[in-house]
Protein backbone atom coordinates (compact mmCIF):
# COMPACT_ATOMS: atom_id res chain seq x y z
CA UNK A 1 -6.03 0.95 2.09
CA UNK A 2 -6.15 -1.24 5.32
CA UNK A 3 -3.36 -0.65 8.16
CA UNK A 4 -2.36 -3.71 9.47
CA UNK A 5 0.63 -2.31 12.42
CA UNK A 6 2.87 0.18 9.96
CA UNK A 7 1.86 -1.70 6.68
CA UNK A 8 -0.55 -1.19 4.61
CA UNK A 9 -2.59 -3.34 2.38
CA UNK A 10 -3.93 -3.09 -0.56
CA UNK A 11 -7.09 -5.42 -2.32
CA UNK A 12 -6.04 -5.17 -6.09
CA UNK A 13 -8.71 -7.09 -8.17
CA UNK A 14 -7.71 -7.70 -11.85
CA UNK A 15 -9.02 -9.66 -14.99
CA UNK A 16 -7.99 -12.92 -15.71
CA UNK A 17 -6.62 -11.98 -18.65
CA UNK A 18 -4.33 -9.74 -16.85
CA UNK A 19 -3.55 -12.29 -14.66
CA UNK A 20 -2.27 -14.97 -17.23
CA UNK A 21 -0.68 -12.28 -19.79
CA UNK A 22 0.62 -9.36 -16.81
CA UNK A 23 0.09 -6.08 -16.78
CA UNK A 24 1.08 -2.70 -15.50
CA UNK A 25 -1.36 -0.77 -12.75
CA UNK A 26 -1.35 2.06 -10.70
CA UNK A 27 -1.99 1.38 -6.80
CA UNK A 28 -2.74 4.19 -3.89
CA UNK A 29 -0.22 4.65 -1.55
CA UNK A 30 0.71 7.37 1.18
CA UNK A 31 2.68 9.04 -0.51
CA UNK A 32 0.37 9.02 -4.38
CA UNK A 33 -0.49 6.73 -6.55
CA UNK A 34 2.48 4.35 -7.44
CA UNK A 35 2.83 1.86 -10.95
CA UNK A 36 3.06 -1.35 -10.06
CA UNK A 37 4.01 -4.48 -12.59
CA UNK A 38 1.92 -7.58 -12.52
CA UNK A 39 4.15 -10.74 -13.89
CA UNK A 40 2.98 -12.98 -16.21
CA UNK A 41 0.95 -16.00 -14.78
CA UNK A 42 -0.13 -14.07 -11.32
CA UNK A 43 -2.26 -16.59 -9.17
CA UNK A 44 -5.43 -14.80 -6.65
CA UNK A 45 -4.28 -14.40 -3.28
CA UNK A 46 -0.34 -13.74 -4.38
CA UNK A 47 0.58 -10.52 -2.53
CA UNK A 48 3.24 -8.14 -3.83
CA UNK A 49 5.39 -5.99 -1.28
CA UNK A 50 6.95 -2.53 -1.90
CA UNK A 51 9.30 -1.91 0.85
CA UNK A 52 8.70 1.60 2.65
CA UNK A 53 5.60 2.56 1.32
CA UNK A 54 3.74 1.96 4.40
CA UNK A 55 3.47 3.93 7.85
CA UNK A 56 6.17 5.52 9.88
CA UNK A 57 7.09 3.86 13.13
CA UNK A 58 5.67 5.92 15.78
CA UNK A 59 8.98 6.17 18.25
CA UNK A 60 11.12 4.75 15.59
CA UNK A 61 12.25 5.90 11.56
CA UNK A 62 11.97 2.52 10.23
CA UNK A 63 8.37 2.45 7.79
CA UNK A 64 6.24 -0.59 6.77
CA UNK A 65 5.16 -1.72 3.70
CA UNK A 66 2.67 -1.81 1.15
CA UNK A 67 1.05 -5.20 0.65
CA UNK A 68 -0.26 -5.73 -2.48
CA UNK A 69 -2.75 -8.80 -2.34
CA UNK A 70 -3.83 -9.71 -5.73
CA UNK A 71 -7.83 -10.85 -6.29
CA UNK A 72 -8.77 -12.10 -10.23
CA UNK A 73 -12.23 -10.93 -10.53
């Protein structure tokens, strides 16, 4: 995981073939590991976003993301 501010971001490389048919994987996060769906017809470099699964605002309660960038390896 890479913190960029309070989100974090995450490098997921998948097949091609999971790319073009979707899939279902399991990501690292704060908090555990969390299952994430991959749609049907996923292009490299589309990131994904799950709201409040990043880092906690230092003076504040709002919390950042998780940023999901998709590479087809």
């Amino acid at each position: 995981l890479q913190r960029d501010g309070k989100n974090l971001i995450y490098h997921l490389h998948i097949s091609f073939v999971d790319a073009a048919l979707g899939t279902q994987v399991e990501v690292p996060s704060i908090g555990g590991r969390v299952r994430v769906n991959i749609p049907e017809g996923t292009q490299s470099g589309e990131i994904f976003r799950l709201k409040g699964k990043g880092i906690r605002d230092l003076d504040g309660y709002e919390k950042g993301d998780l940023l999901i960038q998709v590479n087809i390896w």
